[in-house]
C-alpha atoms as a PDB file:
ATOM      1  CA  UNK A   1      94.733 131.837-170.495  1.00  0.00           C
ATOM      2  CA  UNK A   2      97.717 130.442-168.512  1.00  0.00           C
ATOM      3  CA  UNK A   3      98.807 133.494-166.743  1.00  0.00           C
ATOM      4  CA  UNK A   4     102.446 133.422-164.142  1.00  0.00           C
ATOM      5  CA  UNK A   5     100.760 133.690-160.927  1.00  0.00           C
ATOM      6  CA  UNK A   6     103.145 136.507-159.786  1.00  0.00           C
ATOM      7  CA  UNK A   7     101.021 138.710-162.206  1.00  0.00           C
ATOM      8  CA  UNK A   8      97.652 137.431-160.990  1.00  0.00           C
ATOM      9  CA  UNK A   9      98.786 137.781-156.845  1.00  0.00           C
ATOM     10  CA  UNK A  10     100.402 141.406-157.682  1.00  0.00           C
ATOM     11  CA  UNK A  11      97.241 142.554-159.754  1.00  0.00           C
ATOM     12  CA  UNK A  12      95.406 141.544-157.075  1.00  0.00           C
ATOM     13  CA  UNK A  13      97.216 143.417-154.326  1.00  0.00           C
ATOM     14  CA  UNK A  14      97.177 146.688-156.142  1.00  0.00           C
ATOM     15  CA  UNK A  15      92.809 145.926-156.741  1.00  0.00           C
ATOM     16  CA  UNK A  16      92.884 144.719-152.763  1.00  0.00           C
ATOM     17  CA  UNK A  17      90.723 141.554-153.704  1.00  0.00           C
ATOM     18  CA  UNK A  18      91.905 138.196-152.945  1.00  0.00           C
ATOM     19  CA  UNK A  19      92.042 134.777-155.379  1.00  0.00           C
ATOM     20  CA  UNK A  20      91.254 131.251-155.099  1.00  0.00           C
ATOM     21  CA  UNK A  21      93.464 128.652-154.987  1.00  0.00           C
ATOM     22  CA  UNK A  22      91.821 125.040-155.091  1.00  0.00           C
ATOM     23  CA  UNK A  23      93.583 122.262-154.040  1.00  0.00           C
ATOM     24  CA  UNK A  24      92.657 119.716-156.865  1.00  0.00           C
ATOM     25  CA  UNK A  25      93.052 116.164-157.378  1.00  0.00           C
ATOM     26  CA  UNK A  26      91.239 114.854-160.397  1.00  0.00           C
ATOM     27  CA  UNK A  27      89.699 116.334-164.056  1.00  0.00           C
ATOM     28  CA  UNK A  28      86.194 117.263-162.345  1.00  0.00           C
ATOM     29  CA  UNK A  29      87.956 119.488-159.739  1.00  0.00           C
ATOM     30  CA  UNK A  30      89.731 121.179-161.848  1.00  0.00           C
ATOM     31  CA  UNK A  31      86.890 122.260-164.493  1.00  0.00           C
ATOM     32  CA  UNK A  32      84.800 122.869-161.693  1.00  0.00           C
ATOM     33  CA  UNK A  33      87.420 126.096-160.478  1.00  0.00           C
ATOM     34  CA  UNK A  34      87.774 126.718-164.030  1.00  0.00           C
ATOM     35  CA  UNK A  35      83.860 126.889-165.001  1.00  0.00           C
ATOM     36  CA  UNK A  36      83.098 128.728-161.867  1.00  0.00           C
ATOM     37  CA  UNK A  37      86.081 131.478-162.094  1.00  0.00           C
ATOM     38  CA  UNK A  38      85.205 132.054-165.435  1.00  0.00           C
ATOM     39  CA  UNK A  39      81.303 132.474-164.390  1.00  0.00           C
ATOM     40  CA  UNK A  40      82.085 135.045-161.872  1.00  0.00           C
ATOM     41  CA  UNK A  41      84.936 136.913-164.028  1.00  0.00           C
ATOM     42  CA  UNK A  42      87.706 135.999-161.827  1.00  0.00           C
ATOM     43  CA  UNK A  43      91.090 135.027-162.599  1.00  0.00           C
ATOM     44  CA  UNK A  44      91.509 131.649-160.160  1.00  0.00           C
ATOM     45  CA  UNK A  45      94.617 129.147-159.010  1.00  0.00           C
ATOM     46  CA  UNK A  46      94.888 125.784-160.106  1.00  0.00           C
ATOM     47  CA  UNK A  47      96.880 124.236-156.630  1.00  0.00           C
ATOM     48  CA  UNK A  48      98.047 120.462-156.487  1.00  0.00           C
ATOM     49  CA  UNK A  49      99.951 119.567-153.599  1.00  0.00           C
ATOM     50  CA  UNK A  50     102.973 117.166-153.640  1.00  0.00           C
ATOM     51  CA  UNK A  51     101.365 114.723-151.680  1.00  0.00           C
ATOM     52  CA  UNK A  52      99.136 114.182-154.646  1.00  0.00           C
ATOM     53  CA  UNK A  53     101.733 112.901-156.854  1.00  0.00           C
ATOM     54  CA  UNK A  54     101.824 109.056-155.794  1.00  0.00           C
ATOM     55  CA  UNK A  55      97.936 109.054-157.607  1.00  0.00           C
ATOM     56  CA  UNK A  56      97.925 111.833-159.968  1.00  0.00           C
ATOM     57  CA  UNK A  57     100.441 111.819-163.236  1.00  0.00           C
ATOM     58  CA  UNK A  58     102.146 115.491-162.543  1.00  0.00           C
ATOM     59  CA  UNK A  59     103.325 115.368-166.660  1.00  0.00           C
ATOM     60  CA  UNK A  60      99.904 114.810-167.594  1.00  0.00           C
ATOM     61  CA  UNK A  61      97.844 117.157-165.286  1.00  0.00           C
ATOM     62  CA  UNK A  62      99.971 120.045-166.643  1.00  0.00           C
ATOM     63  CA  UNK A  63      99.186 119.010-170.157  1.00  0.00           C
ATOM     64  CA  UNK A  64      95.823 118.868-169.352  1.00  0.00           C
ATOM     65  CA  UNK A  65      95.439 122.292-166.938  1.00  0.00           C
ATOM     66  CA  UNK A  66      96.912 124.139-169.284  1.00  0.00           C
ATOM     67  CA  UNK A  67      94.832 123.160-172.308  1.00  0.00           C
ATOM     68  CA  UNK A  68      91.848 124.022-170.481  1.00  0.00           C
ATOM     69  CA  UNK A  69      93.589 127.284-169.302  1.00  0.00           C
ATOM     70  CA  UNK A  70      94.753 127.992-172.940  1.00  0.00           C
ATOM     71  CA  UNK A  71      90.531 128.234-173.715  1.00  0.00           C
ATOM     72  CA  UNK A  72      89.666 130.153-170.527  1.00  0.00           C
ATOM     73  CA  UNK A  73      88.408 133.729-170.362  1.00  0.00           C
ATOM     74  CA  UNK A  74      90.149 134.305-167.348  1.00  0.00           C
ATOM     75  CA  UNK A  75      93.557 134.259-166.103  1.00  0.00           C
ATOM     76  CA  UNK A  76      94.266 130.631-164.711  1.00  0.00           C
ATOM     77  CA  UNK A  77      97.745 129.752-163.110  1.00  0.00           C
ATOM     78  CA  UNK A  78      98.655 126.428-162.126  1.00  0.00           C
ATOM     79  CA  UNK A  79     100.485 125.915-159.005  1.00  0.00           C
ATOM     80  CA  UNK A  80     102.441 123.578-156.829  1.00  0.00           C
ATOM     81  CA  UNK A  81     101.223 123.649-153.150  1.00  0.00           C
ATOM     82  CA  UNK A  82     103.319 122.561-150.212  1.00  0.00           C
ATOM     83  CA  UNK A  83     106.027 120.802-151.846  1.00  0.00           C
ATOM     84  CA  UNK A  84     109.200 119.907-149.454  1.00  0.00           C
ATOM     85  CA  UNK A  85     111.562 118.114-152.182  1.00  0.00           C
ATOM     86  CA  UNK A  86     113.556 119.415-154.405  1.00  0.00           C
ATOM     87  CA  UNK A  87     112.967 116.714-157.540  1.00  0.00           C
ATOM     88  CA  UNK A  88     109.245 117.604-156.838  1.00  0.00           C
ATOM     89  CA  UNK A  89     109.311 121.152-157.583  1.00  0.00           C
ATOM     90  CA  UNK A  90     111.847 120.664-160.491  1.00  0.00           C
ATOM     91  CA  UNK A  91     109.572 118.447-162.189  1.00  0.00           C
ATOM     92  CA  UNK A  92     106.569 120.707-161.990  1.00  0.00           C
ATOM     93  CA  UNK A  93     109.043 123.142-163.376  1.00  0.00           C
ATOM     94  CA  UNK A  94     109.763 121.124-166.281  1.00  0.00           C
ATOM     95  CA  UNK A  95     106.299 120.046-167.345  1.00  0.00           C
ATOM     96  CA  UNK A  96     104.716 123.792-167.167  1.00  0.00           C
ATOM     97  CA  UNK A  97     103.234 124.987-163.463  1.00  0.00           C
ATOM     98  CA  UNK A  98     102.851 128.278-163.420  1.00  0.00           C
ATOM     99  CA  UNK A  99     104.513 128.931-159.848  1.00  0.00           C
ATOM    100  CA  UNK A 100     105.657 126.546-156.652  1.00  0.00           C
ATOM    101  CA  UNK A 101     105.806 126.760-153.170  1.00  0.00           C
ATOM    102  CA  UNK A 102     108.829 125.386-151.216  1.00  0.00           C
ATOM    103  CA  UNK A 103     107.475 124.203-147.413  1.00  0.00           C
ATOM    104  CA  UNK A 104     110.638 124.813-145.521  1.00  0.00           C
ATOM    105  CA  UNK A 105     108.535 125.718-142.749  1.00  0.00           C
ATOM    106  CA  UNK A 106     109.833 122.776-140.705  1.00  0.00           C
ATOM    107  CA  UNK A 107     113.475 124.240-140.586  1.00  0.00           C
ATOM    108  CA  UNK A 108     114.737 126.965-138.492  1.00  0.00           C
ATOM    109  CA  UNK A 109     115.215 130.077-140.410  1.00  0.00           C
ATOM    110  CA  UNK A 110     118.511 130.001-141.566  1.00  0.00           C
ATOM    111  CA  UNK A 111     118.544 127.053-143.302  1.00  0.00           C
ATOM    112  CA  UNK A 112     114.755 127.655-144.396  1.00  0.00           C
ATOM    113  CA  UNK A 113     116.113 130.792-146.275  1.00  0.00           C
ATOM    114  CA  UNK A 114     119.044 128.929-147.701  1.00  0.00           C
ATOM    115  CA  UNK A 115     117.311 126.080-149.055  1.00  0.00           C
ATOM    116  CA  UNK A 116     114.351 128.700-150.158  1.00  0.00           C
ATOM    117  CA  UNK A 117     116.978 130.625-152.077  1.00  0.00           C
ATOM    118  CA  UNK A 118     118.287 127.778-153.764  1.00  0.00           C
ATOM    119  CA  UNK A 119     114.472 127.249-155.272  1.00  0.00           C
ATOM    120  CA  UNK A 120     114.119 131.045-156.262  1.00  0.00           C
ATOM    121  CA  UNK A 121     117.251 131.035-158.327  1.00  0.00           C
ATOM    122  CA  UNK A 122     115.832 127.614-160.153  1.00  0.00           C
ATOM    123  CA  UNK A 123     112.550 128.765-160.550  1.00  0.00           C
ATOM    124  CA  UNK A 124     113.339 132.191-161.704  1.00  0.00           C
ATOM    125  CA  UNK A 125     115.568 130.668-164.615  1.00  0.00           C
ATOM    126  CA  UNK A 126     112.270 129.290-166.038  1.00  0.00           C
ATOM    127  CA  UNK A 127     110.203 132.160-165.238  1.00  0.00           C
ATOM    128  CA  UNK A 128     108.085 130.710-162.424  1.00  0.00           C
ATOM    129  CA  UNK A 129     107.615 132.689-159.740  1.00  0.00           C
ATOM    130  CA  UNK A 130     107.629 130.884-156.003  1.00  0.00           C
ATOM    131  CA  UNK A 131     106.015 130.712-152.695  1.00  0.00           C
ATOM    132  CA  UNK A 132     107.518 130.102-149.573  1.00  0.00           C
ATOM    133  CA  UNK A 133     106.167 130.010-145.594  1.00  0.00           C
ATOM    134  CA  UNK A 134     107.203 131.481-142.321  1.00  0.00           C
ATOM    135  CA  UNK A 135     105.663 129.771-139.468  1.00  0.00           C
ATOM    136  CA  UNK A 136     103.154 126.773-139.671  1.00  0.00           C
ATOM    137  CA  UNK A 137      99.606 125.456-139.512  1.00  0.00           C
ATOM    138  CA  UNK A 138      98.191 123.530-137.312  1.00  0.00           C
ATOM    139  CA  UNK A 139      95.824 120.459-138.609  1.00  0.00           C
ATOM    140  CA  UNK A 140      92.133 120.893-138.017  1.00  0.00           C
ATOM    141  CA  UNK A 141      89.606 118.119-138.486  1.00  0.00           C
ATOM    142  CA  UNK A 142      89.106 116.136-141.824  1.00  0.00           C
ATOM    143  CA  UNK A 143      92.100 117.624-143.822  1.00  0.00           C
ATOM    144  CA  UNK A 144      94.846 115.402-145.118  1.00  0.00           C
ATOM    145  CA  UNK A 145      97.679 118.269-144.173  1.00  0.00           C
ATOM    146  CA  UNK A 146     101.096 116.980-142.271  1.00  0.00           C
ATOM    147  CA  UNK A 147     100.746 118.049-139.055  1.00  0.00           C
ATOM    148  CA  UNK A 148     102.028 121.443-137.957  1.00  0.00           C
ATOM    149  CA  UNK A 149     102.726 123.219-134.922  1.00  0.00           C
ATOM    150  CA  UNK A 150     100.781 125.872-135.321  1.00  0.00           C
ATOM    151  CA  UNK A 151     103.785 128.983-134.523  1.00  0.00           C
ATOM    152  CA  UNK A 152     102.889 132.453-136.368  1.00  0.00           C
ATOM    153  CA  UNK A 153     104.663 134.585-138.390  1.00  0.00           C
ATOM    154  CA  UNK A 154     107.162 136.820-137.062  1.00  0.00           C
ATOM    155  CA  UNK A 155     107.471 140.268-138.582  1.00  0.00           C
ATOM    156  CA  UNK A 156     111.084 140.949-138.439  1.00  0.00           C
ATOM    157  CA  UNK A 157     111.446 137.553-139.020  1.00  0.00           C
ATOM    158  CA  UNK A 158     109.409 137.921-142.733  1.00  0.00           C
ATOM    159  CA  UNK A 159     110.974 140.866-143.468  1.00  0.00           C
ATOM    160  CA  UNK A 160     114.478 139.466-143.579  1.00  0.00           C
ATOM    161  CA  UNK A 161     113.303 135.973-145.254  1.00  0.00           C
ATOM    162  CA  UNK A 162     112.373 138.123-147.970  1.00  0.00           C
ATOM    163  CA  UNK A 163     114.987 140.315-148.345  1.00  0.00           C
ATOM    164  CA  UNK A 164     117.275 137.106-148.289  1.00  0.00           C
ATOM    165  CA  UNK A 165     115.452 134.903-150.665  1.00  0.00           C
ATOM    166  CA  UNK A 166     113.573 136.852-153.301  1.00  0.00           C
ATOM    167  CA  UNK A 167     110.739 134.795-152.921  1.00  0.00           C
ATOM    168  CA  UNK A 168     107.581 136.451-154.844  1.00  0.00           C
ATOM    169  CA  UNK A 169     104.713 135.731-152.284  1.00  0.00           C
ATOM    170  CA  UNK A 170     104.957 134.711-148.982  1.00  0.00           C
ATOM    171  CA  UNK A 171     102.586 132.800-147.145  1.00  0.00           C
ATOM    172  CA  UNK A 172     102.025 133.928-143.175  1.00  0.00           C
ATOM    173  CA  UNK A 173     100.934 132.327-140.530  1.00  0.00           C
ATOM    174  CA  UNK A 174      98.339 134.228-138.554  1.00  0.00           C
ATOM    175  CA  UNK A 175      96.048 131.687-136.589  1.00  0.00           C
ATOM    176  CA  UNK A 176      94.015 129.757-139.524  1.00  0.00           C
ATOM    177  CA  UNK A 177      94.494 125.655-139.563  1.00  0.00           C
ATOM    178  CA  UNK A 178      94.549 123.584-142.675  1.00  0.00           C
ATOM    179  CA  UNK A 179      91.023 121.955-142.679  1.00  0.00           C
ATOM    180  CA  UNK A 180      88.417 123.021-140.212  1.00  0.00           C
ATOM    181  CA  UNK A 181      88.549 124.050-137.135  1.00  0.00           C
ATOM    182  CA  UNK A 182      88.508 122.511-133.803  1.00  0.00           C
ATOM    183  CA  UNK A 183      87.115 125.296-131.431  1.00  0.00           C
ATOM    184  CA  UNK A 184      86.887 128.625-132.064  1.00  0.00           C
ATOM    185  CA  UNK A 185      89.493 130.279-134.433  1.00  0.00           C
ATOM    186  CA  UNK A 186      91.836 132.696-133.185  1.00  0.00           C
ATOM    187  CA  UNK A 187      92.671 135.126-136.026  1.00  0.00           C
ATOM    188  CA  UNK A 188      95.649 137.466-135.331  1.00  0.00           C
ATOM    189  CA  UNK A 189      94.780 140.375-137.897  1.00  0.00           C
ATOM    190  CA  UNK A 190      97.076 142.763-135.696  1.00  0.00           C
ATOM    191  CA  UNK A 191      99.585 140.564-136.591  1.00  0.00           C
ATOM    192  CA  UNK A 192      98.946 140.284-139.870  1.00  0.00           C
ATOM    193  CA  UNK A 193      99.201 144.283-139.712  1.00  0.00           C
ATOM    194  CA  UNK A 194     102.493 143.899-138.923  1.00  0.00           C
ATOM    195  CA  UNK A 195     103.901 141.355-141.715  1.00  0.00           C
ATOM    196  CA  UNK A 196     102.326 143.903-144.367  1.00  0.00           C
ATOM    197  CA  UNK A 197     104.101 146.880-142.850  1.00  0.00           C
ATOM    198  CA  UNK A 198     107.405 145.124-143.303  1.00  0.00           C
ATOM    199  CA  UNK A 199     107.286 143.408-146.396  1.00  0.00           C
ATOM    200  CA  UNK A 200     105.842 144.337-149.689  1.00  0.00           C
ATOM    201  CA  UNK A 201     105.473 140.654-151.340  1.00  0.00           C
ATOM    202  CA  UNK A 202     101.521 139.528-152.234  1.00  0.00           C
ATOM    203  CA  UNK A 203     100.708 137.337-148.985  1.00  0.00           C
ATOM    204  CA  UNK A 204      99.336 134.242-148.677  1.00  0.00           C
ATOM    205  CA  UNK A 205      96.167 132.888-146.609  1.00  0.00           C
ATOM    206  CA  UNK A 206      96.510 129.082-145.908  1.00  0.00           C
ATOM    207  CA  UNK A 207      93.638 127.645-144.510  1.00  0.00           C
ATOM    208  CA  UNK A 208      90.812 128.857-146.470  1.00  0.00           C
ATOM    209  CA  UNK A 209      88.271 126.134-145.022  1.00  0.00           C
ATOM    210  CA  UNK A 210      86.135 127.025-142.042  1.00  0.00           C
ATOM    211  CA  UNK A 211      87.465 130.637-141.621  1.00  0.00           C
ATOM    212  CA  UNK A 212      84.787 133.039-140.644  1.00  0.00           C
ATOM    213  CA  UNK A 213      84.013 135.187-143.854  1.00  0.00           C
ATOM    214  CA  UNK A 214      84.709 138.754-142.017  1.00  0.00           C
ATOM    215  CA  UNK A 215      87.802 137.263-141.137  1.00  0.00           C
ATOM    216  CA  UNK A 216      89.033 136.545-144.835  1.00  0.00           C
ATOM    217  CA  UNK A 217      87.393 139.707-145.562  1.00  0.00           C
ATOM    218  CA  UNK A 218      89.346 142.039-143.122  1.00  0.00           C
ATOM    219  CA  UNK A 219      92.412 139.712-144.032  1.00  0.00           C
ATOM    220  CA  UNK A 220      92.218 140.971-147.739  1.00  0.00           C
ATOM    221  CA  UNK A 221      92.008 144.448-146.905  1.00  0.00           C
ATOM    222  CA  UNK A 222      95.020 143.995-145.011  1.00  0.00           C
ATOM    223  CA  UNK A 223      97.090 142.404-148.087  1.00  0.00           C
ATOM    224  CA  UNK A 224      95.919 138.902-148.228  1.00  0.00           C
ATOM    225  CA  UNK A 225      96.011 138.264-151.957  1.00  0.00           C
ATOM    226  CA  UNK A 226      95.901 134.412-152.442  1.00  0.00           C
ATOM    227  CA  UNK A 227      93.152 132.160-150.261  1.00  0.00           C
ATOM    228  CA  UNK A 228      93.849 128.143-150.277  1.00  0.00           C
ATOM    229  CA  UNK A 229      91.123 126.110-150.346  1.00  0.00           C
ATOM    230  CA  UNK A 230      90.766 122.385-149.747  1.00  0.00           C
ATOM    231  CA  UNK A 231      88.898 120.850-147.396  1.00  0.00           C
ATOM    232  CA  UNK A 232      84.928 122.421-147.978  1.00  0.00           C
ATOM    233  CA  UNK A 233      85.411 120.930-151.258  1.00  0.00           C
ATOM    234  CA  UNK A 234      86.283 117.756-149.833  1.00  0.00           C
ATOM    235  CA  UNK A 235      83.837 117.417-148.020  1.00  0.00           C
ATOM    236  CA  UNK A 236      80.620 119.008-150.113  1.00  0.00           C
ATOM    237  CA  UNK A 237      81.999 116.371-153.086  1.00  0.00           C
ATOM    238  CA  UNK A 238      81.967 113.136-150.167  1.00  0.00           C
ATOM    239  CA  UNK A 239      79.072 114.270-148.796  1.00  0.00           C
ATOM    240  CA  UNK A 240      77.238 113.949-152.281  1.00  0.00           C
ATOM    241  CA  UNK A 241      78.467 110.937-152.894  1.00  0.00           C
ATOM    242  CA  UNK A 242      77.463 109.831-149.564  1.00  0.00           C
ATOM    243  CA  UNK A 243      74.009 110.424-149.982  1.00  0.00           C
ATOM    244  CA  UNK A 244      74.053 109.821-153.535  1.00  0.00           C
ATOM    245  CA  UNK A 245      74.740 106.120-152.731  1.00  0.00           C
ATOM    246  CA  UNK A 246      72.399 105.692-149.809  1.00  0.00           C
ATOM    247  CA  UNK A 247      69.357 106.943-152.440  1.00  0.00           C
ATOM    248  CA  UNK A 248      70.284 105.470-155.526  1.00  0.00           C
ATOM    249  CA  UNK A 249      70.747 101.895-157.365  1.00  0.00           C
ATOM    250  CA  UNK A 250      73.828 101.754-159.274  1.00  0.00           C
ATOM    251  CA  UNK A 251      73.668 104.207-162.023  1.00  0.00           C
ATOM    252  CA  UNK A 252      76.979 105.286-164.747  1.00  0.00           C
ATOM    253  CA  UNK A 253      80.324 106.583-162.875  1.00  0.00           C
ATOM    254  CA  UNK A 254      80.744 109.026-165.973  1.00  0.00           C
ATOM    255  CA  UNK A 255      77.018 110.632-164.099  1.00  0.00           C
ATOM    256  CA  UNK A 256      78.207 110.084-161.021  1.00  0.00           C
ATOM    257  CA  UNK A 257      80.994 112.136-161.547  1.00  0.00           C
ATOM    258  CA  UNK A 258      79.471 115.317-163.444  1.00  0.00           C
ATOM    259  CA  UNK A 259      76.986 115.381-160.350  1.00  0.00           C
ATOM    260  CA  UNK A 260      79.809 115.207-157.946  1.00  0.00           C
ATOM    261  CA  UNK A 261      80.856 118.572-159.821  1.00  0.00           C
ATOM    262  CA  UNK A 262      78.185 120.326-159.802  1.00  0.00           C
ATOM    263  CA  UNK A 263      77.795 119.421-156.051  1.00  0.00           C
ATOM    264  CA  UNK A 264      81.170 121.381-155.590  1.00  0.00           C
ATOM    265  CA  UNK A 265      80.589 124.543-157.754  1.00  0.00           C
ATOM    266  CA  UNK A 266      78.442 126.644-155.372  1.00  0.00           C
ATOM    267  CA  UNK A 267      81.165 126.175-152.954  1.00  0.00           C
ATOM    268  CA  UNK A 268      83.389 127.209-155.337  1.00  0.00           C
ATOM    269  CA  UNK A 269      81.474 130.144-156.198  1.00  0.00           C
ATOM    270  CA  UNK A 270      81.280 131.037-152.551  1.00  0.00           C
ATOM    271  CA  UNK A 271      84.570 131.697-152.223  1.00  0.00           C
ATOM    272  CA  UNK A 272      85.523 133.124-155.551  1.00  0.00           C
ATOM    273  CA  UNK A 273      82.910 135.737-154.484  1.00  0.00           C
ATOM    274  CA  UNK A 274      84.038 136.495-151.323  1.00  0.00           C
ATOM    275  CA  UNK A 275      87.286 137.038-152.223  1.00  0.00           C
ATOM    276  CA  UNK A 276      86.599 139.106-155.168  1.00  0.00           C
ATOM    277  CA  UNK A 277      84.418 141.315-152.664  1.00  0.00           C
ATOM    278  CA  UNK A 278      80.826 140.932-154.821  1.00  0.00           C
END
């Protein structure tokens, strides 16, 4: 079922589990999440990212998401991830996502609540509930991320952002990177202690990839509700076809393709567990 991810994220908080959100780019990607949540009896987030748009047809991936959400057992939301135009969260607005996330992260906080608040009032005329971020990631190795600089969340700062905008989950920025990670992560969960006192929003864990698992799993206790995930997916799908090309003559793409999904699922299922706390 298509489910408002507000719902999911605040169902979540009050069960202190966490849920997957897959960055996805093509129709194997998304029924892997899909087959995978609904093996483990999870609800799980259906994420593309604006800088998907100039190779995937945003009108038609709705359509098709949400058919395949429509037959789940499990509560599947379809999100836009780290979108920084306007016309881009609009349009996933008009075609059916379930949420969006505005990246404002790049302007100081004045004009990142104003132009956050602006998106709020737009989404929350359709009935889609929105993300927003305070601080920024910085880019690890083999992730296809902007490049950001890396500054955490401040507390006070949180607390007024979402007092201001009425955003519905916020993410924070407490030390992970978008892809993995070059050195040894530094994980501020004291700080993450402090965002949670303040504000009473679900929060959001970019930077899924490469985190240490009693990391994400002292995160969650601590109010993490949504996990992104990108980049271990990447790179368990090139990796099989890597070495599926190197030991095989030309075979189908249609079964190159279902065996790049499978090769994906357990990776999946990796996370989906952890977060759920199995």
């Amino acid at each position: 079922m298509l489910s408002n991810t507000k719902d999911v994220l605040e169902n979540a908080q009050r069960d202190k589990h966490g849920v997957a959100a897959f960055n996805v780019y093509s129709l194997e990607t998304v029924q892997a999440a899909i087959s995978v949540a609904e093996k483990e009896n999870q609800p799980v987030i259906i994420a593309l990212g604006e800088r998907y748009f100039p190779t995937v047809d945003v009108e038609g991936f709705s359509a098709m998401v949400r058919a395949m959400a429509d037959k789940a057992s499990v509560p599947v939301s379809l999100h836009l991830d780290h979108a920084y135009e306007k016309e881009s969260i609009i349009r996933a607005i008009r075609c059916g996502f379930s949420s969006v996330m505005f990246d404002g992260s790049a302007y100081n906080l004045d004009e990142n609540m104003r132009l956050t608040k602006e998106i709020v009032e737009i989404a929350h005329m359709a009935g889609v509930s929105v993300e927003a971020e305070i601080g920024s990631l910085a880019r690890g190795a083999f992730s296809d991320e902007e490049e950001g600089d890396g500054i955490l969340t401040d507390p006070k700062s949180a607390k007024e952002f979402v007092a201001e905008t009425g955003v519905d989950f916020l993410a924070a920025a407490i030390g992970t990177a978008h892809g993995m990670y070059k050195g040894e992560p530094k994980i501020e969960l004291d700080l993450l202690d402090r965002i949670r006192q303040d504000i009473d929003v679900p929060l959001v864990l970019h930077g899924g990839s490469g985190t240490p698992e009693d990391k994400m799993k002292q995160a969650i206790q601590k109010g993490i509700c949504k996990i992104n995930v990108n980049t271990e997916i990447s790179m368990a799908a090139v990796s099989h076809l890597q070495a599926y090309f190197e030991n095989k003559e030309m075979v189908h793409l249609s079964t190159v393709m279902a065996e790049m999904q499978q090769s994906i699922e357990p990776v999946m299922t990796k996370f989906v567990k952890l977060f759920a706390n199995k």
